[in-house]
Protein backbone atom coordinates (compact mmCIF):
# COMPACT_ATOMS: atom_id res chain seq x y z
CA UNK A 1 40.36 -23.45 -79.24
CA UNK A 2 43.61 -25.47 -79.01
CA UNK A 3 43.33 -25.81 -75.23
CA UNK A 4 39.76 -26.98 -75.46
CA UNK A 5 40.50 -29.07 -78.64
CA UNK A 6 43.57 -31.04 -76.08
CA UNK A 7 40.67 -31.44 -73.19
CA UNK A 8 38.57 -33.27 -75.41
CA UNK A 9 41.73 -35.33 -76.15
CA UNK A 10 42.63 -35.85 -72.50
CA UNK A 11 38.68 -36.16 -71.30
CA UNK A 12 39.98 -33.73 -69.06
CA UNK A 13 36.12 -32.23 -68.23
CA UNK A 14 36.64 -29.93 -65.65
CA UNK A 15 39.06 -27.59 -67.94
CA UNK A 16 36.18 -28.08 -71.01
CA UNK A 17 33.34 -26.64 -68.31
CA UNK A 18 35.41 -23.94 -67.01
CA UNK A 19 36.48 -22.84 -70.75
CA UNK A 20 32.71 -22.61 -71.64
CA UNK A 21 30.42 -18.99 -71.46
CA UNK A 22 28.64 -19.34 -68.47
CA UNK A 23 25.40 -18.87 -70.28
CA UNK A 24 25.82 -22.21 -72.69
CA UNK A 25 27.24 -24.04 -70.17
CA UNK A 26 26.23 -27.29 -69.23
CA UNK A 27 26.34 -28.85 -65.48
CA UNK A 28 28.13 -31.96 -66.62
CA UNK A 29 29.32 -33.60 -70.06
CA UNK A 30 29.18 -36.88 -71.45
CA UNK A 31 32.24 -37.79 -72.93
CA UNK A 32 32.75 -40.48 -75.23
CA UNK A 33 35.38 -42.96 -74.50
CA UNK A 34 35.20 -44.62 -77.91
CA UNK A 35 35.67 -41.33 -79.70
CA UNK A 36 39.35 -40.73 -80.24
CA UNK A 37 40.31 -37.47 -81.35
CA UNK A 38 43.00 -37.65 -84.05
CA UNK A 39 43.82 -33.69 -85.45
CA UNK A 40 42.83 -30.34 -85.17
CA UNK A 41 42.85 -28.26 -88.30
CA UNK A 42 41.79 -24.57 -87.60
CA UNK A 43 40.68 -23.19 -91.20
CA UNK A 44 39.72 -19.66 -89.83
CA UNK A 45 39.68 -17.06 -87.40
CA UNK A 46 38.53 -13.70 -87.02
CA UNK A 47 39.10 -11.23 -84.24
CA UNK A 48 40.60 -12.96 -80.86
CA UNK A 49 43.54 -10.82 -80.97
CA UNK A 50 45.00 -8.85 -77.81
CA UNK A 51 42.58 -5.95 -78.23
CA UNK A 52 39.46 -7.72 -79.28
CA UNK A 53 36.85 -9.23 -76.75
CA UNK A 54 35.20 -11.67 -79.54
CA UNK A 55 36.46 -13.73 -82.23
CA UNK A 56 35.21 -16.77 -84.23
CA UNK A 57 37.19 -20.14 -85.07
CA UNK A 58 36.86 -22.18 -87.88
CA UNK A 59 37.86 -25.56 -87.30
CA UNK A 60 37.92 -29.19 -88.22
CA UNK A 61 38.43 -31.88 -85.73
CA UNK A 62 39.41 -35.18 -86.90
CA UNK A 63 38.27 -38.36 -84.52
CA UNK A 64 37.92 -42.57 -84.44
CA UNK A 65 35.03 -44.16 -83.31
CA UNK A 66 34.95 -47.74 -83.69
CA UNK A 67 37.46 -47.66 -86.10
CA UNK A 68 35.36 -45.59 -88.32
CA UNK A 69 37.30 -41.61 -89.26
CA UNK A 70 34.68 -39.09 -88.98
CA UNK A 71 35.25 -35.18 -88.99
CA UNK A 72 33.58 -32.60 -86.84
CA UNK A 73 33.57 -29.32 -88.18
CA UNK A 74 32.32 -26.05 -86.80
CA UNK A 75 32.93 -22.21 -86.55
CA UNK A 76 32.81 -21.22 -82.88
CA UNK A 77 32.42 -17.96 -81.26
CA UNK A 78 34.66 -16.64 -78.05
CA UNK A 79 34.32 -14.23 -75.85
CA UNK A 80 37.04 -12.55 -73.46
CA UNK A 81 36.00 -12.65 -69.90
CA UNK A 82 38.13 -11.52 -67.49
CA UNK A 83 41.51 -11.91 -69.55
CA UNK A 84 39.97 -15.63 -70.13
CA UNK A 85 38.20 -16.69 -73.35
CA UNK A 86 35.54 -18.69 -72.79
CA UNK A 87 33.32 -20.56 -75.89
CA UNK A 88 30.13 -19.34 -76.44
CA UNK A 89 28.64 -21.66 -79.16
CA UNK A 90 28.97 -22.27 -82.68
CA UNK A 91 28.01 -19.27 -85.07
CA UNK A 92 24.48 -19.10 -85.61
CA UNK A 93 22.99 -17.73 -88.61
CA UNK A 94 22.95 -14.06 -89.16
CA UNK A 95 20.48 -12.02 -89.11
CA UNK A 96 17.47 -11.75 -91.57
């Protein structure tokens, strides 16, 4: 989370696509250069430790746009690949 949190900081795409699950993946981003990311609070976590192959992130991202502070917020899902984790997507609703 950190290290994709710090490419969104440096614009640095090619680390953010190669970080991502290959089946949520997109073939190119559009990133914002009048956002300017300002924190990164993780709340939560589950699994993601040296024996697990999925965990979940909690996390609040603090930004500027325009000089107007805005927050994004999410709980993301990882999966180990290959000793790599990649993000899969936010959590989704369970199910019914």
């Amino acid at each position: 989370m950190r290290s994709r949190y710090t490419a969104f900081v440096l614009r640095d795409e090619a680390h953010l696509l190669a970080s991502w699950a290959p089946e949520g993946r997109p073939a190119a981003l559009d990133l914002d250069d009048d956002l300017e990311w300002l924190r990164l609070d993780v709340l939560r976590r589950t699994g993601g430790g040296p024996f697990d192959d999925t965990g979940t992130v909690e996390f609040e991202a603090r930004y500027r746009r325009q000089g107007q502070r805005g927050v994004q917020r999410e709980d993301s899902r990882f999966e180990r690949c290959d000793g790599a984790w990649l993000y899969v997507g936010p959590v989704g609703p369970g199910p019914v």
